[in-house]
N, C-alpha and C. Protein backbone atom coordinates (compact mmCIF):
# COMPACT_ATOMS: atom_id res chain seq x y z
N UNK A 1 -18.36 -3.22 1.01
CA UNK A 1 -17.47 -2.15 1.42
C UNK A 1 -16.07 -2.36 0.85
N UNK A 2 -15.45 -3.63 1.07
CA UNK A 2 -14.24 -3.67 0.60
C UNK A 2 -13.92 -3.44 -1.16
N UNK A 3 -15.30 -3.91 -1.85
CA UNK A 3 -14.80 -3.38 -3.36
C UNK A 3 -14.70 -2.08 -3.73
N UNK A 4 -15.62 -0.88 -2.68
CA UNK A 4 -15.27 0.57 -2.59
C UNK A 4 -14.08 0.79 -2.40
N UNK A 5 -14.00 0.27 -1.38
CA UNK A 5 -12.11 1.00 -0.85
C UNK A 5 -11.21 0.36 -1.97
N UNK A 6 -11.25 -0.85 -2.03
CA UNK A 6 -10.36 -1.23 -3.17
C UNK A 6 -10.54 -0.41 -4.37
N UNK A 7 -11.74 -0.16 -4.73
CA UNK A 7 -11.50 0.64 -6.30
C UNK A 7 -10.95 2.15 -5.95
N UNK A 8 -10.87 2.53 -5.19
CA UNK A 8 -10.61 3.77 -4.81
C UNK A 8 -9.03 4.01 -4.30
N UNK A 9 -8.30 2.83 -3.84
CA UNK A 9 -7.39 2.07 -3.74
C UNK A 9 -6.50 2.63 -5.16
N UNK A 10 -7.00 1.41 -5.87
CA UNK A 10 -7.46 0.90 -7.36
C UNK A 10 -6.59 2.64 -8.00
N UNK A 11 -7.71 2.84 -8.09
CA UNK A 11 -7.55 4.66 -8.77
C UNK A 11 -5.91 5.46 -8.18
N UNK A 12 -5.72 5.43 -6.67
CA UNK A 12 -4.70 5.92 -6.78
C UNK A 12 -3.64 5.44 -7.26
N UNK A 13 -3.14 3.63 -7.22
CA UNK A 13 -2.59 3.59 -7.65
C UNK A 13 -1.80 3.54 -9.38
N UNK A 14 -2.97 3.87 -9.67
CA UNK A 14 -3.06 3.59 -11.62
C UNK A 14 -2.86 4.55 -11.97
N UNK A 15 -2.74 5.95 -10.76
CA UNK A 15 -2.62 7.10 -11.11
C UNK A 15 -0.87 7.72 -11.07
N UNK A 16 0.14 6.46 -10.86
CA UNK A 16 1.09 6.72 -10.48
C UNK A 16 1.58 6.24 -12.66
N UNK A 17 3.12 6.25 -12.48
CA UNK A 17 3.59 6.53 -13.96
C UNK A 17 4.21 4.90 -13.95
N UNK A 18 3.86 4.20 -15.51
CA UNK A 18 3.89 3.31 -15.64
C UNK A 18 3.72 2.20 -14.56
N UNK A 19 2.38 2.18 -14.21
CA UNK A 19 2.36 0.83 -13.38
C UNK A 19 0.99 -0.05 -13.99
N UNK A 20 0.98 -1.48 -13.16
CA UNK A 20 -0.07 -2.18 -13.92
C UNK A 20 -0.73 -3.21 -12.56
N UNK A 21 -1.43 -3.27 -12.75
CA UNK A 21 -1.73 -4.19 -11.39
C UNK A 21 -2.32 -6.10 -12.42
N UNK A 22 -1.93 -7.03 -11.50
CA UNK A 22 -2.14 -8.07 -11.54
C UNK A 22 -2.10 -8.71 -9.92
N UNK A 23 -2.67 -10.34 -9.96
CA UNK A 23 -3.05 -10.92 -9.13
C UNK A 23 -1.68 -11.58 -8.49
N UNK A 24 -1.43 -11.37 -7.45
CA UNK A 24 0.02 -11.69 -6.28
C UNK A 24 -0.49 -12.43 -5.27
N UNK A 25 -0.22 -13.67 -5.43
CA UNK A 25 -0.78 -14.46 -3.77
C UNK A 25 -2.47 -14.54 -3.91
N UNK A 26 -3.31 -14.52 -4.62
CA UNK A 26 -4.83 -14.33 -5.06
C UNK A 26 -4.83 -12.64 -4.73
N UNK A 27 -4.15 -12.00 -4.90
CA UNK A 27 -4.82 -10.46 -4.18
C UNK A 27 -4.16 -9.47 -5.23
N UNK A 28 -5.12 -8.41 -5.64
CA UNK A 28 -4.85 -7.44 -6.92
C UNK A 28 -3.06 -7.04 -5.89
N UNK A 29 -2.02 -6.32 -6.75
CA UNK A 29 -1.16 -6.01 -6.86
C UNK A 29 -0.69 -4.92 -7.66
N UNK A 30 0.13 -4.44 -7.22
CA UNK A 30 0.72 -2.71 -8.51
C UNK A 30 1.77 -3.09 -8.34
N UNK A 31 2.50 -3.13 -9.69
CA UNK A 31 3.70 -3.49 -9.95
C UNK A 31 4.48 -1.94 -10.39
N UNK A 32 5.46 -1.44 -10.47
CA UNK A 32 6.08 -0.72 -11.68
C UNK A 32 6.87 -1.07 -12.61
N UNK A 33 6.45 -0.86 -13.61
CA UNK A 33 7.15 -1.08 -14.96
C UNK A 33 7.11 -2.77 -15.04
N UNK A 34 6.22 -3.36 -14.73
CA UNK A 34 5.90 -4.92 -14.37
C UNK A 34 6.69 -5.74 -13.46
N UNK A 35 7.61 -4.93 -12.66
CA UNK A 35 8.59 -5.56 -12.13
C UNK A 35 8.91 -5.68 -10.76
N UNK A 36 8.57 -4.62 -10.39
CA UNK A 36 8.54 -4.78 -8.67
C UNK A 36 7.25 -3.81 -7.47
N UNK A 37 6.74 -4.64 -6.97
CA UNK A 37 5.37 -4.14 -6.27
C UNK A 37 5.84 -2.84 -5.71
N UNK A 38 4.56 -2.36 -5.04
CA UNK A 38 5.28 -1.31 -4.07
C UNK A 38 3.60 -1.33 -3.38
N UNK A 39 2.55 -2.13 -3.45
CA UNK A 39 1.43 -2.15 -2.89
C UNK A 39 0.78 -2.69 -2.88
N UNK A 40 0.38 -3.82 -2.58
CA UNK A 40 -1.03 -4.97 -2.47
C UNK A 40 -1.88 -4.68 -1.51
N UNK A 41 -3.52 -5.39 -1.56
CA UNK A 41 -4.35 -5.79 -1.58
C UNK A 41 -3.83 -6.76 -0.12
N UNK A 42 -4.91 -6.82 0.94
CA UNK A 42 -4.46 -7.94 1.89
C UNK A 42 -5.42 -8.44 2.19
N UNK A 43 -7.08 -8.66 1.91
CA UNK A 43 -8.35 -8.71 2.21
C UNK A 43 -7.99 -9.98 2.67
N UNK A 44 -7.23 -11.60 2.20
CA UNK A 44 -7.26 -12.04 2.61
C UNK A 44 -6.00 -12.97 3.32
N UNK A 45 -5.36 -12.26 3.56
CA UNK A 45 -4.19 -12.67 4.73
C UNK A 45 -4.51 -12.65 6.35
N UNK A 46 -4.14 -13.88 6.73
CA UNK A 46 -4.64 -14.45 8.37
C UNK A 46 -5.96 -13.87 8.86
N UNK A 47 -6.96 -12.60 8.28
CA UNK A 47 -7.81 -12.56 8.59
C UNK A 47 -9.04 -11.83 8.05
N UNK A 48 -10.02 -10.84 8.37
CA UNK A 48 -11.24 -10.98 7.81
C UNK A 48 -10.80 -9.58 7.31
N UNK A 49 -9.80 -8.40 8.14
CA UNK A 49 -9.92 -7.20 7.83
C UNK A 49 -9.57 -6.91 6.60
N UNK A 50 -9.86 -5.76 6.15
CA UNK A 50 -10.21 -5.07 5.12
C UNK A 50 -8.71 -4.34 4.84
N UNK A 51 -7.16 -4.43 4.42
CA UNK A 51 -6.70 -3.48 4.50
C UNK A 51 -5.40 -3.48 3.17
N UNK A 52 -4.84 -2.63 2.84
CA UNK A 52 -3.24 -3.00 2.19
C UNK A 52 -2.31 -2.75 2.65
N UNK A 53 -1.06 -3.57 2.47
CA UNK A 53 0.55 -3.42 2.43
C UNK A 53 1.30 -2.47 1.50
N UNK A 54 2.41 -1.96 1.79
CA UNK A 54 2.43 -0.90 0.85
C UNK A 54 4.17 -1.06 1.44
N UNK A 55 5.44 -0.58 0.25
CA UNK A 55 6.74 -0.25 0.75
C UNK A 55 6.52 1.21 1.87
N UNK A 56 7.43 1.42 2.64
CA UNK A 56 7.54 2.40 3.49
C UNK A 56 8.66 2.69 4.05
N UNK A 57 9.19 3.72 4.53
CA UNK A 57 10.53 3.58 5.45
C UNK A 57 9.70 3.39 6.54
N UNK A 58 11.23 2.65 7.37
CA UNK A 58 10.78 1.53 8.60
C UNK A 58 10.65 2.97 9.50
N UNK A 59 11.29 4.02 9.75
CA UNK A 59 11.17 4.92 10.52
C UNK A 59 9.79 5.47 10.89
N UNK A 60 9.10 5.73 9.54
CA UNK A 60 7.79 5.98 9.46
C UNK A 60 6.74 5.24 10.08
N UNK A 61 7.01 3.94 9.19
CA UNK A 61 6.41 3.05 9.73
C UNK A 61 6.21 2.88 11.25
N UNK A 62 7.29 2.43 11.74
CA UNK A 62 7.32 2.47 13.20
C UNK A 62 6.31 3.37 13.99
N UNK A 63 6.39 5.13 13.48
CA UNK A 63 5.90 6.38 14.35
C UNK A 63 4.39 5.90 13.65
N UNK A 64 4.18 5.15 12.77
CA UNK A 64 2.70 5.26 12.75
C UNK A 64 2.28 4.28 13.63
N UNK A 65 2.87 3.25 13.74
CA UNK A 65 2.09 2.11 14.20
C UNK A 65 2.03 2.56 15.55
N UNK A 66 3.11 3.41 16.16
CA UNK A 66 3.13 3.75 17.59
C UNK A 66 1.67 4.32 17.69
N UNK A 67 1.99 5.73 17.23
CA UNK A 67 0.81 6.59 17.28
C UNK A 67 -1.16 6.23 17.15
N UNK A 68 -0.87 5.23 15.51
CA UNK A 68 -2.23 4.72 15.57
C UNK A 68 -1.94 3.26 15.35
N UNK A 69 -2.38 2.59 16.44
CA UNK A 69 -2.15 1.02 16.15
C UNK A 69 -3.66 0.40 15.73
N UNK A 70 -4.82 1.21 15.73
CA UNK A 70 -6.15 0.67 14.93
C UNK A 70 -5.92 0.50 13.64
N UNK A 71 -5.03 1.80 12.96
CA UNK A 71 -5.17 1.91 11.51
C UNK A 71 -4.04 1.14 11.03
N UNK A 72 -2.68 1.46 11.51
CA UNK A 72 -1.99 0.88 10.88
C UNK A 72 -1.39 -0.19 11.73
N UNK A 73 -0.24 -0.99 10.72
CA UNK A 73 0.33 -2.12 11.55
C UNK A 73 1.33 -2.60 10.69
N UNK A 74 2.17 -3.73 11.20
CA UNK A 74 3.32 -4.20 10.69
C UNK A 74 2.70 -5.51 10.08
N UNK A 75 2.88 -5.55 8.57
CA UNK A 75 2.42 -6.87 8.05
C UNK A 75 3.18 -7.97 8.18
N UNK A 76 3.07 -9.32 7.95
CA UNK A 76 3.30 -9.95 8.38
C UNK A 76 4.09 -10.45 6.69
N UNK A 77 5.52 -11.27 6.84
CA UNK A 77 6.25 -11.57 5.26
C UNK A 77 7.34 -10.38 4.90
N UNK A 78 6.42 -9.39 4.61
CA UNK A 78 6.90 -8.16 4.08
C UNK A 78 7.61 -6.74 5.66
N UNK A 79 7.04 -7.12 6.54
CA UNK A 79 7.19 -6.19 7.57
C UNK A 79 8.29 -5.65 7.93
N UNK A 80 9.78 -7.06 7.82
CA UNK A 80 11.05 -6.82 8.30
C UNK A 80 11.76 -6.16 7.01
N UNK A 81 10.96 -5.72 5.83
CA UNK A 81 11.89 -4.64 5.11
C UNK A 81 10.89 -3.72 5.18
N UNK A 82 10.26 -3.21 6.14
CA UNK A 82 10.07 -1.81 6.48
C UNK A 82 8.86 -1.84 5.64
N UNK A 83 7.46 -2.69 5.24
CA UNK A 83 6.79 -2.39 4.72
C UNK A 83 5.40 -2.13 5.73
N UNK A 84 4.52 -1.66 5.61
CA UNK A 84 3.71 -0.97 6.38
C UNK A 84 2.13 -1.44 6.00
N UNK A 85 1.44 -1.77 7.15
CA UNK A 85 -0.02 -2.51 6.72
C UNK A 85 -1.10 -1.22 7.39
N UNK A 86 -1.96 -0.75 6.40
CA UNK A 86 -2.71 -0.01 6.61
C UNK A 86 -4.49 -0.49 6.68
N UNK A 87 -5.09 -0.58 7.54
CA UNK A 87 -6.36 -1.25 7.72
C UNK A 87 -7.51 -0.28 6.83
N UNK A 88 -8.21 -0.27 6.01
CA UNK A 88 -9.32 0.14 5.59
C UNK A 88 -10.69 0.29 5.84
N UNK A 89 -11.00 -0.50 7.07
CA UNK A 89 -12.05 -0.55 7.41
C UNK A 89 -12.19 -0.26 9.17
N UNK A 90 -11.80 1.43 8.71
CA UNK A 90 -11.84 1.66 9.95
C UNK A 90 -11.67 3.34 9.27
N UNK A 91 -12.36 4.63 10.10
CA UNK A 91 -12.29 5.45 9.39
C UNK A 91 -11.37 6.05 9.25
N UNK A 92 -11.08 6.72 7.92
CA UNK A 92 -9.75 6.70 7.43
C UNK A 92 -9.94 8.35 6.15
N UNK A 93 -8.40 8.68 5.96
CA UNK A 93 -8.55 10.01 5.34
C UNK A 93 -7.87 9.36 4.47
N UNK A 94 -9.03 9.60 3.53
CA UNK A 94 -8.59 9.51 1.97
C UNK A 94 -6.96 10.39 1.53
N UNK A 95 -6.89 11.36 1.84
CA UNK A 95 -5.71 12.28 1.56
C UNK A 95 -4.75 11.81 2.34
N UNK A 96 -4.79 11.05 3.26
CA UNK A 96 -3.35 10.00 4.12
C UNK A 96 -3.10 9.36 3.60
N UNK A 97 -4.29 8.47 2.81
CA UNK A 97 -3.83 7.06 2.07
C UNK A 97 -2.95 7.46 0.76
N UNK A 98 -3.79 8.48 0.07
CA UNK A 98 -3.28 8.77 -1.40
C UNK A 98 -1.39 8.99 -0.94
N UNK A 99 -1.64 10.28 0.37
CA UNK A 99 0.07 10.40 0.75
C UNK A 99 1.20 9.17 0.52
N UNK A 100 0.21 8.13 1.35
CA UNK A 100 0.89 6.72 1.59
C UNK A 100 1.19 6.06 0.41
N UNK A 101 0.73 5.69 -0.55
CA UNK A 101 0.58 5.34 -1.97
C UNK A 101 1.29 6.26 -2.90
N UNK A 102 1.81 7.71 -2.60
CA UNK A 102 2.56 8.27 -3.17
C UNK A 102 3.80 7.45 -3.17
N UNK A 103 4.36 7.63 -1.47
CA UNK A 103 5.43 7.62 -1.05
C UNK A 103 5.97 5.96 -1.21
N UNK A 104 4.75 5.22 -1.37
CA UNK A 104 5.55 4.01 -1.43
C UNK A 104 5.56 3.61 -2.87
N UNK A 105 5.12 4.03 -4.01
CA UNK A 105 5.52 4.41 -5.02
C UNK A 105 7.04 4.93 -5.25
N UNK A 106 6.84 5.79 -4.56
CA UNK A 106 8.38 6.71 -4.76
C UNK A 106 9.77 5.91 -4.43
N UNK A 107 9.15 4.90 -3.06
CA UNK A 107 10.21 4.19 -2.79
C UNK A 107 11.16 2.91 -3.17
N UNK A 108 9.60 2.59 -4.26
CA UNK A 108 10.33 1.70 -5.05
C UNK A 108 10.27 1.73 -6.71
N UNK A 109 9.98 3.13 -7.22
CA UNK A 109 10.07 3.63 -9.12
C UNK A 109 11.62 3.77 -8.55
N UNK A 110 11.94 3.55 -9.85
CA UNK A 110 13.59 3.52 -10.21
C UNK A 110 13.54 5.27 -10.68
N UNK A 111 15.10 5.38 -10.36
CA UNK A 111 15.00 6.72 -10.25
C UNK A 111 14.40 8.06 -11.19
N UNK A 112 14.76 7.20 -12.71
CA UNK A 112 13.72 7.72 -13.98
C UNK A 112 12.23 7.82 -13.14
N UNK A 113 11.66 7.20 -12.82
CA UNK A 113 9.84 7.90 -12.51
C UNK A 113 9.98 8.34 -11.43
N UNK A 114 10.38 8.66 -10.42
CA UNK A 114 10.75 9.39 -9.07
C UNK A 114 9.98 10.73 -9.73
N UNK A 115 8.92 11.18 -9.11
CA UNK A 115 8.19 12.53 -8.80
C UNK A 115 7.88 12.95 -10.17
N UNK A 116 7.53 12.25 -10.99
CA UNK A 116 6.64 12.16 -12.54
C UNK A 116 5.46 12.32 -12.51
N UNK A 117 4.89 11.66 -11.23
CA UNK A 117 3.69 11.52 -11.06
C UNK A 117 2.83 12.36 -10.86
């Protein structure tokens, strides 16, 4: 299951403008322009679930984790700059995630690739 979601993962993010993924901490990664993430892979951080980290505003973040605390959550490293942990193995709308993977794209392309995509 997890190499589905990951390739599918995978796809949205390769679908964003100049990015490249490599291995961060053992776990695939999307960089932009090779330089700064905006989304990893968490399959194996403190535990078994299935999910990724992604940049986010903390505002957002927050109203999701309130609202759904199955799906999403505050990762652990990355959390106190507002980054946002989304679980995968749990059912989930493809068209939320892609949203999510937009926006945390957006939040960290320098202002040249901002809405290129």
């Amino acid at each position: 299951m997890a190499e589905d979601v990951y390739q599918r993962l995978r796809e949205l993010c390769m679908a964003q403008a100049e990015v490249e993924e490599r291995l961060s901490h053992g776990e695939p990664t999307w960089f932009i322009q090779g330089k700064k993430s905006f989304l990893m892979c968490a399959n194996h951080h403190h535990n078994d679930r299935v999910a990724f980290w992604c940049a986010c505003q903390r505002e957002i973040r927050d109203a999701l984790v309130a609202e759904r605390p199955t799906q999403f959550f505050v990762p652990p490293y990355v959390g106190p700059r507002g980054w946002l942990g989304v679980y995968l193995d749990v059912p989930i709308s493809w068209d939320e995630v892609a949203g999510i993977v937009e926006d945390a794209y957006q939040i960290v392309a320098p202002p040249k690739l901002r809405r290129r995509t």
